[in-house]
PDB file of N, CA and C in Angstrom:
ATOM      1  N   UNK A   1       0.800  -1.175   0.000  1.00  0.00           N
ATOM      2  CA  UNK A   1       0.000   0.000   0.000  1.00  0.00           C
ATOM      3  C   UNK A   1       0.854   1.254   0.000  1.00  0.00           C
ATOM      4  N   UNK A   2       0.238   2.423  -0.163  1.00  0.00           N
ATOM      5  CA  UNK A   2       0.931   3.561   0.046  1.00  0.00           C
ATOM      6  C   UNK A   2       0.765   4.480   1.210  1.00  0.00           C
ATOM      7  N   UNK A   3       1.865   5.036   1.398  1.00  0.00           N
ATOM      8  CA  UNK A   3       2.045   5.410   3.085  1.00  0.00           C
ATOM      9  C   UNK A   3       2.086   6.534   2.988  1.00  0.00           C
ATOM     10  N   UNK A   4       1.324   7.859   2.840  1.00  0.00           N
ATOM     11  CA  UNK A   4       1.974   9.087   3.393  1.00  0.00           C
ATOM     12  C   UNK A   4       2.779   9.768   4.423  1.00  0.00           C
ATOM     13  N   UNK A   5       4.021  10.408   4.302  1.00  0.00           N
ATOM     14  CA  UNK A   5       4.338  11.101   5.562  1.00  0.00           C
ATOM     15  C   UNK A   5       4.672  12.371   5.252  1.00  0.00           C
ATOM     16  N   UNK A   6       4.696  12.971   6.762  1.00  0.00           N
ATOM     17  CA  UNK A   6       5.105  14.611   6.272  1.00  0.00           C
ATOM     18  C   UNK A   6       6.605  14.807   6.163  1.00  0.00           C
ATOM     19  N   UNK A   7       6.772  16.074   5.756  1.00  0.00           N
ATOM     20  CA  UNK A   7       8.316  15.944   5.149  1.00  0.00           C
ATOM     21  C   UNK A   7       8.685  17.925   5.888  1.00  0.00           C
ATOM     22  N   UNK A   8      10.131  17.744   5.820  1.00  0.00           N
ATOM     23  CA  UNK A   8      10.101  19.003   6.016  1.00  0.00           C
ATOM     24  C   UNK A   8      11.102  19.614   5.214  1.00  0.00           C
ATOM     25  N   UNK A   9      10.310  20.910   4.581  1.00  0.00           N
ATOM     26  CA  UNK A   9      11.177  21.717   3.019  1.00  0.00           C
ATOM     27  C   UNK A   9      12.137  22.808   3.680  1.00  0.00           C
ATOM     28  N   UNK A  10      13.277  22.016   3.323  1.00  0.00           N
ATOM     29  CA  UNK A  10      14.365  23.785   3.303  1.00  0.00           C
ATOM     30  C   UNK A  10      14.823  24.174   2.186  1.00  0.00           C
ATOM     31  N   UNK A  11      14.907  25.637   1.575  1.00  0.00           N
ATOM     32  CA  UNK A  11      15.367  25.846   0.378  1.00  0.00           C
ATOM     33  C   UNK A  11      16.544  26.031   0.891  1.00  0.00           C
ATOM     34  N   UNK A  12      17.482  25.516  -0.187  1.00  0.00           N
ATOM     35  CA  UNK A  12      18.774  26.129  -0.105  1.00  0.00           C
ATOM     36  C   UNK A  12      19.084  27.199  -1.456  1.00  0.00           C
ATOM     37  N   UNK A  13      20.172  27.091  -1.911  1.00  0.00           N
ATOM     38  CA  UNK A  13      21.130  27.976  -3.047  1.00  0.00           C
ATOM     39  C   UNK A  13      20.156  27.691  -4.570  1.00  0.00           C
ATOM     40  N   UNK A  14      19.700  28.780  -4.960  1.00  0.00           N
ATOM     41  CA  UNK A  14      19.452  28.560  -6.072  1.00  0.00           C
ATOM     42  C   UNK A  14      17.487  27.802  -6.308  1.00  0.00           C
ATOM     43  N   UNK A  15      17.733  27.213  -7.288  1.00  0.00           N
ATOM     44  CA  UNK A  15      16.492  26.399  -7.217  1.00  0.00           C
ATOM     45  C   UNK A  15      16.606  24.810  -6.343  1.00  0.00           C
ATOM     46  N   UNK A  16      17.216  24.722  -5.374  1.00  0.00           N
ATOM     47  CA  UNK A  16      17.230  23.701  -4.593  1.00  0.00           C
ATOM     48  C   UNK A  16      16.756  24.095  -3.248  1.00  0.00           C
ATOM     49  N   UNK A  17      16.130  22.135  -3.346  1.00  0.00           N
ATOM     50  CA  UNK A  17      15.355  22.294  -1.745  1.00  0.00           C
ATOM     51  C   UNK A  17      16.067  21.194  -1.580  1.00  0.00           C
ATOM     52  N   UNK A  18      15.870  21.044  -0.056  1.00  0.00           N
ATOM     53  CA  UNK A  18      16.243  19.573   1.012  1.00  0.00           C
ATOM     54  C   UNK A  18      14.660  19.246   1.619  1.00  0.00           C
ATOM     55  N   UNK A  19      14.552  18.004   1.390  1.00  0.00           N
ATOM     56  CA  UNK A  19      13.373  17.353   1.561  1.00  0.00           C
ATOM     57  C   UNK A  19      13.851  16.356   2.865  1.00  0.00           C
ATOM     58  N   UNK A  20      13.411  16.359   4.579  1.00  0.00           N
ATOM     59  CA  UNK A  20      13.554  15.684   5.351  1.00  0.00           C
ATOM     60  C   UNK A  20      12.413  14.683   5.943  1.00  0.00           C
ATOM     61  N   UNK A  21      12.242  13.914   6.163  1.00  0.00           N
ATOM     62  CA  UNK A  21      11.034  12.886   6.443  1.00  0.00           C
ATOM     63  C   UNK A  21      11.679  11.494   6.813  1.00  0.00           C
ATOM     64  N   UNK A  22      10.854  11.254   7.792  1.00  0.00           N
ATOM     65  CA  UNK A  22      11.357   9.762   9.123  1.00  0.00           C
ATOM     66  C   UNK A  22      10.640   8.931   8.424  1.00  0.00           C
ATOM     67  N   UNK A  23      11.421   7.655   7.844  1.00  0.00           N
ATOM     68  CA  UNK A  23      10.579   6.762   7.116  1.00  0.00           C
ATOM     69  C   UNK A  23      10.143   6.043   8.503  1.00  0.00           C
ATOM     70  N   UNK A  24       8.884   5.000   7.920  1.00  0.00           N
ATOM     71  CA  UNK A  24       8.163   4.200   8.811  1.00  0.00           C
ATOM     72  C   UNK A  24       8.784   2.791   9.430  1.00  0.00           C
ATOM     73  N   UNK A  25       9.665   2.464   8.203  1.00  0.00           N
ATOM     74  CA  UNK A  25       9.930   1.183   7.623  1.00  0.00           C
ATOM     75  C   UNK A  25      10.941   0.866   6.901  1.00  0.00           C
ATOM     76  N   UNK A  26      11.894  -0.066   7.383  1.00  0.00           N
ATOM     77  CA  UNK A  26      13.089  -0.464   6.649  1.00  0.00           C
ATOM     78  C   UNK A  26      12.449  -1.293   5.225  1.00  0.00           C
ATOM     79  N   UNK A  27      13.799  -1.047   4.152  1.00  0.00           N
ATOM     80  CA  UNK A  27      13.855  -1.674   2.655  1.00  0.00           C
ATOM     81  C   UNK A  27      13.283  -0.753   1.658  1.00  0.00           C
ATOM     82  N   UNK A  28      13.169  -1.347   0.539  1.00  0.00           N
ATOM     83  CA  UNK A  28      13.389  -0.307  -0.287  1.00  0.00           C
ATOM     84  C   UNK A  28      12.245   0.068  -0.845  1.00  0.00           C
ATOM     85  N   UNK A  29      11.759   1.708  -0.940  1.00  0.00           N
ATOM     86  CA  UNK A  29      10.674   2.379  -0.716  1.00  0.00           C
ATOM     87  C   UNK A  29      10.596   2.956  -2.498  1.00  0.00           C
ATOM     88  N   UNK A  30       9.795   3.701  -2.947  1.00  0.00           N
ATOM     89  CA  UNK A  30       9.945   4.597  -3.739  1.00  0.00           C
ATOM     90  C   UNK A  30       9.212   6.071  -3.403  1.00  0.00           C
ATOM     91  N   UNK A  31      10.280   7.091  -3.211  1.00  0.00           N
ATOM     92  CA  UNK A  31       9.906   8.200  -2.914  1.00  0.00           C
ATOM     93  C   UNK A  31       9.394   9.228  -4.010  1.00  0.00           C
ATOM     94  N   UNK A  32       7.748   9.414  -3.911  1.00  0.00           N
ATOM     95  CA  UNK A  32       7.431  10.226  -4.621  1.00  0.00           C
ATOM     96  C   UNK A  32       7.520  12.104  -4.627  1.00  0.00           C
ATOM     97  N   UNK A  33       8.403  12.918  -5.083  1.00  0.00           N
ATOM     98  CA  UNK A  33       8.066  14.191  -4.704  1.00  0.00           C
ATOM     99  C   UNK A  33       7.429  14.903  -5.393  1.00  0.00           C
ATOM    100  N   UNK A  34       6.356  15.469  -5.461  1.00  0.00           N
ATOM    101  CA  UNK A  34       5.253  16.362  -6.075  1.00  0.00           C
ATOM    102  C   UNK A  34       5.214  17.871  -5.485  1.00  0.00           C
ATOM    103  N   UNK A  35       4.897  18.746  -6.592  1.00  0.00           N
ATOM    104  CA  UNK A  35       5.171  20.040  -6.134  1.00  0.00           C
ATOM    105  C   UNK A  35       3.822  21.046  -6.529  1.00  0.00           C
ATOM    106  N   UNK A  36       3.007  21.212  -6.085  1.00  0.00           N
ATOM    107  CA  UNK A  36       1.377  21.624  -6.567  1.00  0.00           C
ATOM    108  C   UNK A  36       1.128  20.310  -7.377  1.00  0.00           C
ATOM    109  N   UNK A  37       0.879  19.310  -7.044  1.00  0.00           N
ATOM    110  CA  UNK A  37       0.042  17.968  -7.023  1.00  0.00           C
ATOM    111  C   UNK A  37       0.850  17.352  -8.359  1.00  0.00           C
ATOM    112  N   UNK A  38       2.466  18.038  -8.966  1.00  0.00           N
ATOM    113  CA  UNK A  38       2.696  17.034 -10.373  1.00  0.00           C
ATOM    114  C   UNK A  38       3.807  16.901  -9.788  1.00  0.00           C
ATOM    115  N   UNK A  39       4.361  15.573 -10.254  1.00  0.00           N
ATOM    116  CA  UNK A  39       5.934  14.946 -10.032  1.00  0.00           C
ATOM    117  C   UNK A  39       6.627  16.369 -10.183  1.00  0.00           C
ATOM    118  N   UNK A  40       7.792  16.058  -9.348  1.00  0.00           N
ATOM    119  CA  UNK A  40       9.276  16.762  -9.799  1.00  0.00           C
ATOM    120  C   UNK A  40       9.983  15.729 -11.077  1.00  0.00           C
ATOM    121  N   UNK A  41      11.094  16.280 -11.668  1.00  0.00           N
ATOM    122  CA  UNK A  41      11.683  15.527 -12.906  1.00  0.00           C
ATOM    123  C   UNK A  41      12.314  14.439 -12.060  1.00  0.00           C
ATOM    124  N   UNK A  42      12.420  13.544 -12.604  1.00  0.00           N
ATOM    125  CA  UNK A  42      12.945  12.169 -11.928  1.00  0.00           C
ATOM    126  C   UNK A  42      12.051  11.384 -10.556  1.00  0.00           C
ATOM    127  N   UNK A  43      11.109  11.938 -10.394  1.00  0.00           N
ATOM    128  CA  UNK A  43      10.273  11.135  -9.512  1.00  0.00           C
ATOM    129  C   UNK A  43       9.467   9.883 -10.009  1.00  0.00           C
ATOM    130  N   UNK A  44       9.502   9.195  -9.459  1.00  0.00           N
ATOM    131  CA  UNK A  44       9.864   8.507  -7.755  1.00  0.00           C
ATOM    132  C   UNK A  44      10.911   8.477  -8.085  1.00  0.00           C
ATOM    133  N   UNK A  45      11.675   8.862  -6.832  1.00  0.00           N
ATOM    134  CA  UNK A  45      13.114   8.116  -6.333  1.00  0.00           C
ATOM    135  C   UNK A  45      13.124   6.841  -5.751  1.00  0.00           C
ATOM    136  N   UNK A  46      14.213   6.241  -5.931  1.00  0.00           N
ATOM    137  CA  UNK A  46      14.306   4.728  -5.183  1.00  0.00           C
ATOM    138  C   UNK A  46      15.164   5.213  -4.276  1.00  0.00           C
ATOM    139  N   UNK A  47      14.437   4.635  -3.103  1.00  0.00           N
ATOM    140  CA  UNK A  47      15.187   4.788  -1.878  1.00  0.00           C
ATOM    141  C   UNK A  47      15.799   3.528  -0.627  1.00  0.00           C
ATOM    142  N   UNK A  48      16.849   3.266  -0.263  1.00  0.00           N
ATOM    143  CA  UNK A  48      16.997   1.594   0.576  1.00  0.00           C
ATOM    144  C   UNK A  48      17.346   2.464   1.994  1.00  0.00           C
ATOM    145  N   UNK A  49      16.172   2.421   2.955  1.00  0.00           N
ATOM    146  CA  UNK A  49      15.742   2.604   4.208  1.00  0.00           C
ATOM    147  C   UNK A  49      16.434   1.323   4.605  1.00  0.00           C
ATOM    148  N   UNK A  50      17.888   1.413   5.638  1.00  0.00           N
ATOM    149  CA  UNK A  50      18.462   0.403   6.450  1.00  0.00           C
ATOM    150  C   UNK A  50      17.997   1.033   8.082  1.00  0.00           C
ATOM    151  N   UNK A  51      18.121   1.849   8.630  1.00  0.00           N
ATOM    152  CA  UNK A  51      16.779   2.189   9.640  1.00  0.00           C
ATOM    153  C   UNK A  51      16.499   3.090  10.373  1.00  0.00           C
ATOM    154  N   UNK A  52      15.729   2.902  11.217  1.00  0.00           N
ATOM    155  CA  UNK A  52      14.382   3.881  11.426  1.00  0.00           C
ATOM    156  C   UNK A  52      14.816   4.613  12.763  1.00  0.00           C
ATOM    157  N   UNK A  53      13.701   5.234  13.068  1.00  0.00           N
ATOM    158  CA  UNK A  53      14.200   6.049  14.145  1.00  0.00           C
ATOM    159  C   UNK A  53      14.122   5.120  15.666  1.00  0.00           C
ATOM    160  N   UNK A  54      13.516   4.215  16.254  1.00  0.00           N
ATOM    161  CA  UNK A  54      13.630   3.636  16.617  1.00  0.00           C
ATOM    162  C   UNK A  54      14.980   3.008  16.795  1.00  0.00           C
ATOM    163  N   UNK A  55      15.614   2.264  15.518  1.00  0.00           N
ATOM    164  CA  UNK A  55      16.831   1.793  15.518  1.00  0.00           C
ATOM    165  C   UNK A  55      18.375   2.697  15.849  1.00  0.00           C
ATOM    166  N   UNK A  56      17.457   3.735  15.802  1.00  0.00           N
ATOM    167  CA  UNK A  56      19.061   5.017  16.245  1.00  0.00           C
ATOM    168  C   UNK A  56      18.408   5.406  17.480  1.00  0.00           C
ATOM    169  N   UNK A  57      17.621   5.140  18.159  1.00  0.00           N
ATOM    170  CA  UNK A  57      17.998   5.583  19.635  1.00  0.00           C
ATOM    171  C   UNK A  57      19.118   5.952  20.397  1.00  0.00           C
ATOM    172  N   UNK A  58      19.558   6.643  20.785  1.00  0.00           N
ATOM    173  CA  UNK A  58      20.659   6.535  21.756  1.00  0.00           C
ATOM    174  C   UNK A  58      21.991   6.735  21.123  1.00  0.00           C
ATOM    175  N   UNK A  59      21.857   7.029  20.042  1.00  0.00           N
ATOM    176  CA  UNK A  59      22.977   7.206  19.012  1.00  0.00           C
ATOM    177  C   UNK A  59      23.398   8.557  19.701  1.00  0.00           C
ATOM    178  N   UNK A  60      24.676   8.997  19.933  1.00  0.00           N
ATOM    179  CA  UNK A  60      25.032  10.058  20.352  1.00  0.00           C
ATOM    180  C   UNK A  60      25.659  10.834  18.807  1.00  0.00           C
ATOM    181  N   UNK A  61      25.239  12.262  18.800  1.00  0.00           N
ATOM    182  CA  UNK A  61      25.755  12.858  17.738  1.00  0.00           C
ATOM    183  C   UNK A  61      25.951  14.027  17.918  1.00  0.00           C
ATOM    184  N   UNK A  62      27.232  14.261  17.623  1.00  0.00           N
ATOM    185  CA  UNK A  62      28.344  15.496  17.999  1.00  0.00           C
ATOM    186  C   UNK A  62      28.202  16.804  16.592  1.00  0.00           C
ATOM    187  N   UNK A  63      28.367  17.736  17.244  1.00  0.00           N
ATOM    188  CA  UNK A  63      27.707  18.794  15.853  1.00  0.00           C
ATOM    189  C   UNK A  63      29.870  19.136  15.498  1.00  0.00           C
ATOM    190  N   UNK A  64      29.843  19.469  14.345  1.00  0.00           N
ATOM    191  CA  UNK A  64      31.026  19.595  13.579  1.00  0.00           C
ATOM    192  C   UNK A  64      30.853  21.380  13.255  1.00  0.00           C
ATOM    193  N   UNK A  65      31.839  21.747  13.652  1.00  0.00           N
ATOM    194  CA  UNK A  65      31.879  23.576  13.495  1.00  0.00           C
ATOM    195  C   UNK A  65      32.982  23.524  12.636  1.00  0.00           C
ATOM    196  N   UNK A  66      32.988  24.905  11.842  1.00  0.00           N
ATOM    197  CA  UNK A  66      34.211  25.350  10.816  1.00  0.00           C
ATOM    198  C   UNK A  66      34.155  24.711   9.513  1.00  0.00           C
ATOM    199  N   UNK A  67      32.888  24.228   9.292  1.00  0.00           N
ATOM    200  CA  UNK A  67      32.506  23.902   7.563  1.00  0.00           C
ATOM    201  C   UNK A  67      32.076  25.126   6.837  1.00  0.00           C
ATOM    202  N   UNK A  68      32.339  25.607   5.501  1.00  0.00           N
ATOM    203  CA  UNK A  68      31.992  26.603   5.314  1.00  0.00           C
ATOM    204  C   UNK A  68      30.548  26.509   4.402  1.00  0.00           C
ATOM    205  N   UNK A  69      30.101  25.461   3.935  1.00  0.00           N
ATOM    206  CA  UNK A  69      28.476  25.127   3.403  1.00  0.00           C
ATOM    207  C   UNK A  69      28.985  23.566   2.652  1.00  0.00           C
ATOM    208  N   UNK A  70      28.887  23.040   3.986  1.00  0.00           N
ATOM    209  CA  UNK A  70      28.513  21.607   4.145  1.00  0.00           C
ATOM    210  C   UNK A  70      27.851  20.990   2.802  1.00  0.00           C
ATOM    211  N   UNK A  71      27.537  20.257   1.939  1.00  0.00           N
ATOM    212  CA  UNK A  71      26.785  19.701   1.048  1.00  0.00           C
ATOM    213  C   UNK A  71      26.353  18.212   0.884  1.00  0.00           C
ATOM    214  N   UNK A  72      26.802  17.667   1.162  1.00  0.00           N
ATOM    215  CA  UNK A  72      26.429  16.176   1.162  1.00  0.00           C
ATOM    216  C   UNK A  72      27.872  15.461   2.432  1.00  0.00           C
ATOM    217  N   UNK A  73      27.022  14.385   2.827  1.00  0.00           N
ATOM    218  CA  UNK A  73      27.496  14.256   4.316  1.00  0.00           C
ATOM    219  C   UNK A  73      27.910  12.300   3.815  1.00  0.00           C
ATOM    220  N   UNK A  74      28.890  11.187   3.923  1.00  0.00           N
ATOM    221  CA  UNK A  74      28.793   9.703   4.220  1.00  0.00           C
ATOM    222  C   UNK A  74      29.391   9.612   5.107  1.00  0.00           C
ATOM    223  N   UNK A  75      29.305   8.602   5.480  1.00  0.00           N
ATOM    224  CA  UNK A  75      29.754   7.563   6.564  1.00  0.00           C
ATOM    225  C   UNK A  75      30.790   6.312   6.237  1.00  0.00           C
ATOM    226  N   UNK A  76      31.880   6.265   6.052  1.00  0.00           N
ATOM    227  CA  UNK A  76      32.908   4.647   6.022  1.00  0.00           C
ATOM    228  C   UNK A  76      32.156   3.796   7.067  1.00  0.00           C
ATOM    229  N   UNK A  77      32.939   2.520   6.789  1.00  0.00           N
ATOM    230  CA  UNK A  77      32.653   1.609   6.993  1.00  0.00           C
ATOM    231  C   UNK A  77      33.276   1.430   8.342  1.00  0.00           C
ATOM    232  N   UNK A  78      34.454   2.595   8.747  1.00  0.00           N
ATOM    233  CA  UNK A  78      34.973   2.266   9.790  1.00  0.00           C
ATOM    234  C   UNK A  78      34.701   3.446  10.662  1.00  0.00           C
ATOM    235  N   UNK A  79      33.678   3.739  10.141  1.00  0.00           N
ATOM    236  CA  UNK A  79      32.966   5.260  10.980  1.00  0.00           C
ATOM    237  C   UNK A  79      33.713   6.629  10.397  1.00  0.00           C
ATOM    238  N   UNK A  80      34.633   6.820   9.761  1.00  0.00           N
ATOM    239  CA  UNK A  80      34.720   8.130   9.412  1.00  0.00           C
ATOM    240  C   UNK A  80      33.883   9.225   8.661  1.00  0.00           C
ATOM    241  N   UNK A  81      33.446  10.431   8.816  1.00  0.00           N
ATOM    242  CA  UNK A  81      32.826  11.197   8.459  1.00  0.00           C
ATOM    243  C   UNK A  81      33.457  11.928   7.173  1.00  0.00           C
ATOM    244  N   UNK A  82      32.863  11.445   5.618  1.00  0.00           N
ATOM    245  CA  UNK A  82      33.273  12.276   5.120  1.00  0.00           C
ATOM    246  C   UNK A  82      31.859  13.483   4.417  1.00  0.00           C
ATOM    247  N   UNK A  83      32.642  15.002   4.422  1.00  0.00           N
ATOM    248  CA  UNK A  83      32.171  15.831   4.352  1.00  0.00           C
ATOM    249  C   UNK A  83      32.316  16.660   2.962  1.00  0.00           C
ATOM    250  N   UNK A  84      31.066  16.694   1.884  1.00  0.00           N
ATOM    251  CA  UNK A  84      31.462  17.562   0.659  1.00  0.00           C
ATOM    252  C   UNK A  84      30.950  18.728   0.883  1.00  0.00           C
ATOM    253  N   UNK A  85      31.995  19.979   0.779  1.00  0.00           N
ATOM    254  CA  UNK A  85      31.535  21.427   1.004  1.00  0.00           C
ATOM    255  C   UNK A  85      31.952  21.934  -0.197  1.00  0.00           C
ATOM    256  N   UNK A  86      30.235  22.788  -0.105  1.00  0.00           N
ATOM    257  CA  UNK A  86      29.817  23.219  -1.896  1.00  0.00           C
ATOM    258  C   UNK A  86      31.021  24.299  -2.309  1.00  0.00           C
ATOM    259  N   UNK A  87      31.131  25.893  -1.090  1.00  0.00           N
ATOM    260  CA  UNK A  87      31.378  26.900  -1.648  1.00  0.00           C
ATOM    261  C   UNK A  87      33.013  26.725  -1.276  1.00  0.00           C
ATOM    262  N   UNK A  88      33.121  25.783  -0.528  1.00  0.00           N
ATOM    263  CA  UNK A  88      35.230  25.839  -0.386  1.00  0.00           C
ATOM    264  C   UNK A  88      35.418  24.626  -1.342  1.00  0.00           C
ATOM    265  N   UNK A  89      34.930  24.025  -2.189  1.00  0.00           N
ATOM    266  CA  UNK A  89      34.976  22.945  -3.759  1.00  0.00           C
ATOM    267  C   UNK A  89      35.843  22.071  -2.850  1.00  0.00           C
ATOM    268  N   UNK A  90      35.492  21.482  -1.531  1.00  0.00           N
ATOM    269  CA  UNK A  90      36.452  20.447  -1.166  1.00  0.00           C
ATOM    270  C   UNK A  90      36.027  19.388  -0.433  1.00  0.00           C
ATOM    271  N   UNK A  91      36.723  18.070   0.177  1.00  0.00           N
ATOM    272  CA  UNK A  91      36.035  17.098   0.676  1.00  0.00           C
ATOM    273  C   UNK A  91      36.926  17.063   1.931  1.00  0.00           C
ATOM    274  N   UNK A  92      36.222  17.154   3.073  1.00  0.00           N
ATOM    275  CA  UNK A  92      36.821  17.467   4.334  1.00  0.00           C
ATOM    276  C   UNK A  92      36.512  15.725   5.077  1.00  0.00           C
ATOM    277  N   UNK A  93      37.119  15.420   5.968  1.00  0.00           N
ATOM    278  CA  UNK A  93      37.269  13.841   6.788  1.00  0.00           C
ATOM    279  C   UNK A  93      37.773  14.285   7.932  1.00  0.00           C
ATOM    280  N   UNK A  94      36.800  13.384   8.721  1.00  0.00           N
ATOM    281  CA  UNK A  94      36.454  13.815  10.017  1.00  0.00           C
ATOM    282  C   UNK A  94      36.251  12.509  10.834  1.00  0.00           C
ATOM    283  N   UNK A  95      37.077  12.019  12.042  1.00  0.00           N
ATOM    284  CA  UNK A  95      36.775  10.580  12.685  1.00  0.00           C
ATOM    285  C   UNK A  95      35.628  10.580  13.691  1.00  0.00           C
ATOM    286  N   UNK A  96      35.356   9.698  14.291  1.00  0.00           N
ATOM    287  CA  UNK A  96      34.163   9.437  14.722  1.00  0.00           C
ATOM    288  C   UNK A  96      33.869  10.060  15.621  1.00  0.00           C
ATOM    289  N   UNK A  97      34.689  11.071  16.304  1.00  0.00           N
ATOM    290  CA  UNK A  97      34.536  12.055  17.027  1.00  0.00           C
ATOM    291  C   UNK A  97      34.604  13.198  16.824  1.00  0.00           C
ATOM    292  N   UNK A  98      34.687  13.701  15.350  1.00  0.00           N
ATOM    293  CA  UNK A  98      34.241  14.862  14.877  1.00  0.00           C
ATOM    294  C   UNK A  98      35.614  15.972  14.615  1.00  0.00           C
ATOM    295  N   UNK A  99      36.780  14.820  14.499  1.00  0.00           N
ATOM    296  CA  UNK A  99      38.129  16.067  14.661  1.00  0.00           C
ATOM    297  C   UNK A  99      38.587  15.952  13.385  1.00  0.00           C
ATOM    298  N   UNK A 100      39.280  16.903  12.760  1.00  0.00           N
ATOM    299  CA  UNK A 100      39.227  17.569  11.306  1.00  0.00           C
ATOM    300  C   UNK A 100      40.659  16.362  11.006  1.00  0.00           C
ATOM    301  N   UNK A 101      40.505  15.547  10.382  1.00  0.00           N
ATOM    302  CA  UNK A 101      41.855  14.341   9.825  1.00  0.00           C
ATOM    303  C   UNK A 101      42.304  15.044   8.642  1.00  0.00           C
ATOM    304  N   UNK A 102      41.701  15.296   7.599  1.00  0.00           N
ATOM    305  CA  UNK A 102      42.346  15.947   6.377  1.00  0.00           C
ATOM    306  C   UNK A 102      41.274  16.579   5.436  1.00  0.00           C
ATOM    307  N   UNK A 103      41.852  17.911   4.235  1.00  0.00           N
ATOM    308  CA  UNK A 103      40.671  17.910   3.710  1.00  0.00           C
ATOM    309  C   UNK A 103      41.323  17.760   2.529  1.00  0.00           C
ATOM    310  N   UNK A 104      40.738  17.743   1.241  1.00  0.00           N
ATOM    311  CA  UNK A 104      41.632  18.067  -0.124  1.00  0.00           C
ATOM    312  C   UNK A 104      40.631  18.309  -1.292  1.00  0.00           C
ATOM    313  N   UNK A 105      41.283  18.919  -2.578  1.00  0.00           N
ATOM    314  CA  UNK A 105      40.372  19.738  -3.395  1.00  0.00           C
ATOM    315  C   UNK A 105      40.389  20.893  -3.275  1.00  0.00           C
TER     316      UNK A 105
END
C-alpha cells in the first residue's frame, strides 16, 4: 500500500530544496516528490531505508563547526565522516569524534 508522511522543506542555493522525512519502515521504498500535485523531474526516487528512528535511539551525535556550506554528508565503513563542502569545492574527513583528519580539493 501507500504510506503518506510529512516531510520538512528547506530551500537552499538557487532552485534547490532539502526534503527531510522519518521513514516508517526499513527496505526499499519509492519516494514520490510532487510540487502543486505534479511529479518533480525524476520522480519517484528509489530509496533503501536500512533504519528507522527507533533503531538510532541513543545514538550520540556530535555537531562539527568550521565547515563553510557543508553539502552532502557519508559515513565509512569504519565510521569516518566524510564531508562535501559546496562553496570551499572540497572534501573534508572527520573521525568518529568529529576532529578535522584531512581535507583536499
Amino acid at each position: 500500500g501507500v504510506t503518506t508522511v510529512k516531510c520538512r522543506v528547506a530551500r537552499r542555493e538557487g532552485h534547490t530544496y532539502e526534503l527531510t522525512y522519518q521513514p516508517q519502515s526499513r527496505g526499499q521504498h519509492d519516494l514520490n516528490v510532487k510540487v502543486y500535485g505534479r511529479p518533480i523531474k525524476n520522480s519517484p526516487f528509489t530509496v533503501a531505508v536500512r533504519k528507522t528512528a527507533p533503531d538510532c535511539q541513543g545514538i550520540h551525535v556530535k555537531s562539527i563547526t568550521g565547515l563553510k556550506s557543508p553539502w552532502q554528508l557519508a559515513v565509512t565503513k569504519e565510521g569516518l565522516i566524510v564531508v562535501a563542502e559546496y562553496t570551499a569545492h572540497c572534501i573534508t574527513v572527520f573521525d568518529r569524534e568529529g576532529h578535522k583528519l584531512r581535507s583536499f580539493g
